[in-house]
Protein backbone atom coordinates (compact mmCIF):
# COMPACT_ATOMS: atom_id res chain seq x y z
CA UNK A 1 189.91 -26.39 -57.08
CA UNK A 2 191.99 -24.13 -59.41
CA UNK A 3 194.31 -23.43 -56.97
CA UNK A 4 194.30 -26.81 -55.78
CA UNK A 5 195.26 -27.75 -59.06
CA UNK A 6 198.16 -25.18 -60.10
CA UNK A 7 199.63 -25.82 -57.19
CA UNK A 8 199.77 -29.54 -57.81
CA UNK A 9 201.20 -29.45 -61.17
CA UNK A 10 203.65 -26.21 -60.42
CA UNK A 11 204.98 -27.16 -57.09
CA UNK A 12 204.64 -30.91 -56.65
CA UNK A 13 204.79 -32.18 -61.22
CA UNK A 14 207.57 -29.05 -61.61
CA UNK A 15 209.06 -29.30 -58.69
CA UNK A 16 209.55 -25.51 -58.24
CA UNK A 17 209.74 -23.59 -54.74
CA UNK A 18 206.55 -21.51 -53.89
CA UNK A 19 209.25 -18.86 -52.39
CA UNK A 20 210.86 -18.21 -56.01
CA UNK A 21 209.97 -15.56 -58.39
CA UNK A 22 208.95 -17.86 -61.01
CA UNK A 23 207.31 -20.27 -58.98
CA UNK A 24 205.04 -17.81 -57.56
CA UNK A 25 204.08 -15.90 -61.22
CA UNK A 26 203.51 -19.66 -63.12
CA UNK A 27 201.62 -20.55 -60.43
CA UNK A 28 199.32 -17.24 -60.41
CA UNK A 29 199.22 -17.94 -64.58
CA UNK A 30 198.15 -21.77 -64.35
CA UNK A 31 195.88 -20.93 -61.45
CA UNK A 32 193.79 -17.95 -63.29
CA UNK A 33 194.45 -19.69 -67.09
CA UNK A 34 192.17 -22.43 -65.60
CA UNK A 35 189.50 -20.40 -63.39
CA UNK A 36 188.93 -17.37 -65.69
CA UNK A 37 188.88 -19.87 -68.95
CA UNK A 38 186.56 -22.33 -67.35
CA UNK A 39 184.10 -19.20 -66.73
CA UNK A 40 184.67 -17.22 -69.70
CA UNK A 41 183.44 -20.47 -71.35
CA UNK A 42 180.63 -21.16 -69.16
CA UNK A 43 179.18 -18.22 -68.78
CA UNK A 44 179.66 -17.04 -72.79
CA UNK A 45 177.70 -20.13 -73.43
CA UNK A 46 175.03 -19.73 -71.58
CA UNK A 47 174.14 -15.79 -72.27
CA UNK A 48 174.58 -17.23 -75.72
CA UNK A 49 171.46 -19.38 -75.79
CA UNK A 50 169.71 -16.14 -74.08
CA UNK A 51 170.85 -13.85 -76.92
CA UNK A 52 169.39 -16.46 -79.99
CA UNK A 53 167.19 -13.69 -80.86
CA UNK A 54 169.03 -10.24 -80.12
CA UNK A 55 170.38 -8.71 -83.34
CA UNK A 56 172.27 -5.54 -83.51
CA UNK A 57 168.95 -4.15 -86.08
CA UNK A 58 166.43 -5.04 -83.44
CA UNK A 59 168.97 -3.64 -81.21
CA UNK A 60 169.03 -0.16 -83.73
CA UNK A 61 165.52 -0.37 -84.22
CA UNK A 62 164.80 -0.43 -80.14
CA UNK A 63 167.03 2.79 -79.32
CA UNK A 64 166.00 4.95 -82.54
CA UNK A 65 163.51 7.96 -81.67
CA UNK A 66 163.16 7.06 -77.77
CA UNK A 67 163.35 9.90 -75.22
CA UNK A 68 167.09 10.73 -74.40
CA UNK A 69 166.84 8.63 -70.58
CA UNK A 70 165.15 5.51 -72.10
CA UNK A 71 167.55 5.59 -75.00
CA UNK A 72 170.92 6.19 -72.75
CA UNK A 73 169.52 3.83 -70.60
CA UNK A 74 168.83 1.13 -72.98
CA UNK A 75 172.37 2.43 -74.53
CA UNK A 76 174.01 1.75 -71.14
CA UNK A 77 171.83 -1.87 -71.01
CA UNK A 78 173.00 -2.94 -74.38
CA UNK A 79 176.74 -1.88 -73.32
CA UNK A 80 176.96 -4.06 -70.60
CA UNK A 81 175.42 -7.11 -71.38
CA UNK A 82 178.20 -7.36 -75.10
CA UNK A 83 181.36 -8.58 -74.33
CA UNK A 84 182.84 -6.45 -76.74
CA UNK A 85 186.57 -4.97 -76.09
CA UNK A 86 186.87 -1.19 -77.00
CA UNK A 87 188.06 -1.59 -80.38
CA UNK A 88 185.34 -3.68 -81.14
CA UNK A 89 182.76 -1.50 -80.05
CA UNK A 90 183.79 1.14 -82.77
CA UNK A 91 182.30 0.06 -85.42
CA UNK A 92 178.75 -0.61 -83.59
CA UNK A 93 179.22 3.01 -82.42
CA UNK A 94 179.65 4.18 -86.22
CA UNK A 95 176.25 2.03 -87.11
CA UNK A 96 174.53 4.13 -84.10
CA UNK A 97 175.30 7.60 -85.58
CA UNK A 98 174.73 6.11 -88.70
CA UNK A 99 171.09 5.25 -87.81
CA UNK A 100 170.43 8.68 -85.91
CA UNK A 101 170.90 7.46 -82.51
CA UNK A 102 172.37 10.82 -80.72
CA UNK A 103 176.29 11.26 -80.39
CA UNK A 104 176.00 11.69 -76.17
CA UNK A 105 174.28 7.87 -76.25
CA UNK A 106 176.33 6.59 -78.63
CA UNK A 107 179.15 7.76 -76.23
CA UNK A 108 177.19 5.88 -73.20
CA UNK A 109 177.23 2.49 -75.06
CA UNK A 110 181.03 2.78 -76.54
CA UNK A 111 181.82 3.44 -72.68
CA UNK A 112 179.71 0.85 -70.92
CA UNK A 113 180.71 -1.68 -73.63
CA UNK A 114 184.32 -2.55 -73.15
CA UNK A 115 184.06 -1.84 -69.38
CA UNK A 116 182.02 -4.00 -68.05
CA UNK A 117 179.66 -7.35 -69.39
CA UNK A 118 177.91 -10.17 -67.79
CA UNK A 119 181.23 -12.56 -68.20
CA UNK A 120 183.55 -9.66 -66.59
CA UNK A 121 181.04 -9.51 -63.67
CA UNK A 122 180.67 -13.47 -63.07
CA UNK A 123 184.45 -13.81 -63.42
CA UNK A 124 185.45 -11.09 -60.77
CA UNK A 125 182.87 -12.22 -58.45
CA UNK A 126 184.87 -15.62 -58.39
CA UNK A 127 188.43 -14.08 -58.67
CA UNK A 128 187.95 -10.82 -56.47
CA UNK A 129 184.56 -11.54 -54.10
CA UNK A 130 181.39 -9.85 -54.89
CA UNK A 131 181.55 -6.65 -53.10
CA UNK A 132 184.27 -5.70 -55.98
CA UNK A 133 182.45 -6.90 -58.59
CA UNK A 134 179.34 -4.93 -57.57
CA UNK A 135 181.25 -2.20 -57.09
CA UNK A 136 182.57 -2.00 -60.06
CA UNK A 137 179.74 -2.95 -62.25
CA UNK A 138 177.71 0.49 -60.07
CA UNK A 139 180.49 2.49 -60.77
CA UNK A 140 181.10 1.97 -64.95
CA UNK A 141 177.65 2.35 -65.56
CA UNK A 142 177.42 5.42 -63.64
CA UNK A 143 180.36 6.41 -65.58
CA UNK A 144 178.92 5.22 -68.65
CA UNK A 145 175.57 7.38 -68.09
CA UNK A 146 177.56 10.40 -66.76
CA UNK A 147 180.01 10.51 -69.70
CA UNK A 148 177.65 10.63 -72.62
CA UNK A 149 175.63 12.70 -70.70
CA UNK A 150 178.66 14.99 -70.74
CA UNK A 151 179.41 14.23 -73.87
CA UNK A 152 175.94 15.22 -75.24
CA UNK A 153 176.07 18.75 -73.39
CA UNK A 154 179.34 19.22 -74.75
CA UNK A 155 177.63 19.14 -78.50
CA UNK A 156 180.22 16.47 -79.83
CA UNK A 157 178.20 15.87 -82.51
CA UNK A 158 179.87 18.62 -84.49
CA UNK A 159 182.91 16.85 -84.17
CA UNK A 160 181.98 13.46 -85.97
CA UNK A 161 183.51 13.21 -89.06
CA UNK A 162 181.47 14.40 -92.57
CA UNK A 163 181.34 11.14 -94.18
CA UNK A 164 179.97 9.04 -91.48
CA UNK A 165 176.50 11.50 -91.86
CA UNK A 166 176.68 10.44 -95.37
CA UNK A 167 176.83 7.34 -95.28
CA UNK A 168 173.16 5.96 -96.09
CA UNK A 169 171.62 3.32 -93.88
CA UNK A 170 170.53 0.17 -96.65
CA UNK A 171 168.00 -2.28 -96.16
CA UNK A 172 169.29 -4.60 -93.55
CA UNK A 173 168.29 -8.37 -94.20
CA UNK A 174 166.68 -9.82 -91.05
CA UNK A 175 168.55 -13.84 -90.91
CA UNK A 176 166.50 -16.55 -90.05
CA UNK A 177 167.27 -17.90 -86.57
CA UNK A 178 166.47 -21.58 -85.85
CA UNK A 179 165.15 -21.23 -82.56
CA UNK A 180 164.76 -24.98 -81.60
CA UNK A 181 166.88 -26.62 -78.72
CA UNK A 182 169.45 -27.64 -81.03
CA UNK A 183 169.62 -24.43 -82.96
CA UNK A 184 170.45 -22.25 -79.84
CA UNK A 185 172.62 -24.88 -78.72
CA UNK A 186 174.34 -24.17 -82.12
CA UNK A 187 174.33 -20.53 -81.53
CA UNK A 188 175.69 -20.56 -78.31
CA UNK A 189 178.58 -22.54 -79.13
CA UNK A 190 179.14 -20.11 -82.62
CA UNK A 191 179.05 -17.10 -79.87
CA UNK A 192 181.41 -19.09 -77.62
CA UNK A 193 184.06 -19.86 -80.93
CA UNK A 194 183.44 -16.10 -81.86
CA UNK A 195 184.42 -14.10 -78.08
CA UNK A 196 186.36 -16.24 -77.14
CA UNK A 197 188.40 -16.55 -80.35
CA UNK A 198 188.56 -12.51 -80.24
CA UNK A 199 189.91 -12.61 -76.35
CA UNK A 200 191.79 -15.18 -75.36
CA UNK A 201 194.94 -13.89 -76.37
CA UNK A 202 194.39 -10.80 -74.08
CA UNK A 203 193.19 -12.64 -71.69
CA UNK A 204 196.94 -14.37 -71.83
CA UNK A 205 198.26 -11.22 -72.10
CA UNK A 206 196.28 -9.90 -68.75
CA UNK A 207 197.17 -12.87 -67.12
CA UNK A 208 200.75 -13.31 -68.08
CA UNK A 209 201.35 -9.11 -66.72
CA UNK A 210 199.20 -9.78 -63.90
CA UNK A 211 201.31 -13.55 -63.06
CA UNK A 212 204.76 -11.59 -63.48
CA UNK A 213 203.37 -8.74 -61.33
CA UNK A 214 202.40 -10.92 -58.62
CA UNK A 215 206.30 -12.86 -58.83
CA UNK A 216 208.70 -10.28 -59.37
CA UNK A 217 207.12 -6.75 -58.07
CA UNK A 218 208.69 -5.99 -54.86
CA UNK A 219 205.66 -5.28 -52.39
CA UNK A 220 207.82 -2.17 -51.69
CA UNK A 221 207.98 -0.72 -54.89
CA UNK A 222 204.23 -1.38 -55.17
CA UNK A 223 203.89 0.38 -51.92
CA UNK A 224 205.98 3.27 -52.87
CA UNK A 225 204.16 4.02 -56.46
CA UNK A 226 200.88 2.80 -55.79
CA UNK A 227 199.93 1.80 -52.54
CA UNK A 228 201.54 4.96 -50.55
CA UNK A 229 198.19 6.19 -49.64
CA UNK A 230 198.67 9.88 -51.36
CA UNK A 231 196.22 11.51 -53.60
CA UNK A 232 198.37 10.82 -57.33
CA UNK A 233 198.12 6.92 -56.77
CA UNK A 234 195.18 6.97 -58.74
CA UNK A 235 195.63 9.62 -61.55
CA UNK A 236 199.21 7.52 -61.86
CA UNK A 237 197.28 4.19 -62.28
CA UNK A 238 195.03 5.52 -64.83
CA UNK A 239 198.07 7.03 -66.67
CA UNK A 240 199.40 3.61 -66.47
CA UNK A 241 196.46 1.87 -68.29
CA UNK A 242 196.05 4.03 -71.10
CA UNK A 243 199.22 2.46 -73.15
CA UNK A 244 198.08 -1.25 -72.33
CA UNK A 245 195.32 -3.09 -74.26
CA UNK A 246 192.91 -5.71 -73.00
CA UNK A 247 189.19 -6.07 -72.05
CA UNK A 248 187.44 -5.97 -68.86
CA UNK A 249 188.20 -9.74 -68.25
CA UNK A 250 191.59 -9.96 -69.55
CA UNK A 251 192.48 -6.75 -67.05
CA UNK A 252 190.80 -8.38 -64.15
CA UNK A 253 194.11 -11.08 -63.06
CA UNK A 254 196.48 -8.08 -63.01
CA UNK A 255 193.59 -6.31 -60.43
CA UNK A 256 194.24 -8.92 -58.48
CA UNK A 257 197.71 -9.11 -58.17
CA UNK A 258 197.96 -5.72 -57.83
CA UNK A 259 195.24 -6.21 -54.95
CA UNK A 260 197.45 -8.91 -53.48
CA UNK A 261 200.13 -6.11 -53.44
CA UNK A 262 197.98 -3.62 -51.27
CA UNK A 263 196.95 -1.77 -53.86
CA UNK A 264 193.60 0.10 -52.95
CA UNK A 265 190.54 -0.82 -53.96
CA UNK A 266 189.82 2.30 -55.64
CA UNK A 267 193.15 2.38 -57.00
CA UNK A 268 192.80 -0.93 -58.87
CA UNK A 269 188.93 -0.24 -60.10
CA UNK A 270 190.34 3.01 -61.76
CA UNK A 271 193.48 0.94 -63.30
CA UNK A 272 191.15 -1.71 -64.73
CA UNK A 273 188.93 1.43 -66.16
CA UNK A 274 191.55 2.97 -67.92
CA UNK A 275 193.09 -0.52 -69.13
CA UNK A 276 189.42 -1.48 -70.59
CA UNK A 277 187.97 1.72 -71.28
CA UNK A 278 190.58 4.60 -72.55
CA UNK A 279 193.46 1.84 -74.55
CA UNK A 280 195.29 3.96 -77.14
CA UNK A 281 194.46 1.49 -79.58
CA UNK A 282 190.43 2.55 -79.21
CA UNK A 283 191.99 6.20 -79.30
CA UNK A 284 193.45 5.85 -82.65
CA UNK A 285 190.37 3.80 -84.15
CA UNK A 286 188.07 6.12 -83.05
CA UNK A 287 190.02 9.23 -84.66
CA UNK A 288 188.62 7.76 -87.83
CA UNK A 289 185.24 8.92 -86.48
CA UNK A 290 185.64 11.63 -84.46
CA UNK A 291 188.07 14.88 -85.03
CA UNK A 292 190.72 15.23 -82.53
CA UNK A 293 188.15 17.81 -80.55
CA UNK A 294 186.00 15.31 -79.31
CA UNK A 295 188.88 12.87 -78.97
CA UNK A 296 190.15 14.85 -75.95
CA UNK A 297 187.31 15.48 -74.23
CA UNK A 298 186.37 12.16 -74.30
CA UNK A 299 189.29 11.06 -73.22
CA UNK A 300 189.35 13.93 -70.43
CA UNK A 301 185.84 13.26 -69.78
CA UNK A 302 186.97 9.19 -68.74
CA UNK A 303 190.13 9.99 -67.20
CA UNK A 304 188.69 12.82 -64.82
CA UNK A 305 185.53 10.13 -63.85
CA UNK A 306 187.93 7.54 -63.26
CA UNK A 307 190.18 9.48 -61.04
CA UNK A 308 187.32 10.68 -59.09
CA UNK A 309 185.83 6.80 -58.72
CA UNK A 310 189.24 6.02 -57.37
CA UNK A 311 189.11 8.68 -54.78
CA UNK A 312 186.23 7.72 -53.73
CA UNK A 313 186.26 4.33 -53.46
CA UNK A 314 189.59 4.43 -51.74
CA UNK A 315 187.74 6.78 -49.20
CA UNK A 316 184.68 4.89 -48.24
CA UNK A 317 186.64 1.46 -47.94
């Protein structure tokens, strides 16, 4: 259908050749613009009128004084069902230390939440098949459970800076949800306004890379820097995402073209990582929390487990 219909108003309304550069990137742009939006929209929605009654305090409340498993695990849980980007996790990682929650799951959720979500999942199950997706999805939340695992051992929690342990925890007002029909209908379309407001321009931006990747990257440059089949395509790819800025979802239509280039598998999963996961914006925020210490291990904690998913993956498939 999406397809169907980019290629109808690109080739046939437009008028432009399917063999040209541009051609082929506007059509890649118009074609994922109108799947990935018609999902991210769906699927927001609907998780919306599921979440009526999940607050961030109950959320707090939930994780505070569990055993270290059950919390990283309900860390983990939390991180991948909020479509949060990895600057926007930051400051729900500050209210975690702030309410005692241990640094090493604190770590867990700030990695699980930008890197993968419900709406990511759904959306590369329809762009990229569902082995990918699933593959993925196993792969960040290992990641996510190793790394503030890691994290933990690594006593980071002497690294946090001194005024986020002083900062005092006040009475948080519990809001009064209406939870009829109509009031969740409401809600859901408030959470749809809100992420989608927050994402859609780097969604654009992940399409628009991914749309001029797919028209104007030579298949043999691709194969010379990423697809040759040696050991540094991945560390290079993950190297590659660290300067870029986007979400899992706005990341996933510049997997594919890269995909479409012969790109491993492996190789792409550990690009979209990086890219959703380890941005140098998140860097920079998160220095105002953490001393530079605990900055690069975390970020040498992500980069070596994504290097080593890439290898792997690109092994086994």
């Amino acid at each position: 259908m999406f397809d169907a219909f980019a290629s109808l108003l690109v080739y046939q309304w437009l008028s432009l050749s399917p063999m040209s550069h541009f051609g082929a990137a506007l059509h890649f742009f118009v074609m994922d613009i109108s799947k990935i939006f018609f999902m991210l929209i769906l699927i927001v929605y609907l998780m919306g009128l599921l979440r009526a009654f999940l607050s961030p305090e109950r959320v707090r409340e939930a994780i505070r004084n569990r055993p270290d498993w059950q919390a990283r695990g309900m860390a983990v849980t939390l991180g991948a069902v909020t479509p949060f980007c990895s600057c926007s996790s930051v400051p729900l990682f500050i209210g975690f230390v702030e309410a005692g929650i241990p640094v090493g799951v604190t770590f867990s959720f700030l990695i699980a939440s930008p890197m993968i979500n419900e709406v990511a999942a759904v959306i590369l199950i329809g762009v990229l098949g569902w082995k990918l997706a699933l593959l993925y999805v196993v792969a960040g939340l290992t990641v996510a459970w190793a790394g503030g695992l890691i994290m933990q051992r690594l006593k980071t929690e002497r690294f946090v800076e001194d005024y986020v342990w002083k900062i005092q925890m006040g009475q948080i007002a519990v809001a009064t949800i209406d939870n009829t029909l109509a009031g969740r209908h409401r809600y859901a379309l408030g959470q749809v306004k809100e992420i989608v407001g927050r994402i859609w321009k780097w969604v654009f931006i992940g399409i628009g890379i991914g749309a001029l990747f797919h028209g104007y990257v030579p298949e043999s440059w691709v194969s010379e820097h990423l697809a040759s089949g040696h050991w540094y395509d991945v560390p290079v790819a993950v190297l590659m995402g660290i300067p870029l800025y986007s979400n899992a979802t706005g990341v996933i239509p510049i997997a594919e073209a890269m995909l479409g280039k012969g790109v491993a598998i492996g190789t792409s999963i550990a690009f979209m990582m990086s890219v959703a996961a380890l941005s140098l914006p998140e860097m920079l925020i998160l220095r105002k929390v953490i001393k530079w210490q605990a900055l690069a291990l975390f970020a040498g904690v992500l980069a070596s487990a994504f290097i080593l998913v890439g290898w792997l993956f690109n092994l086994i498939s």
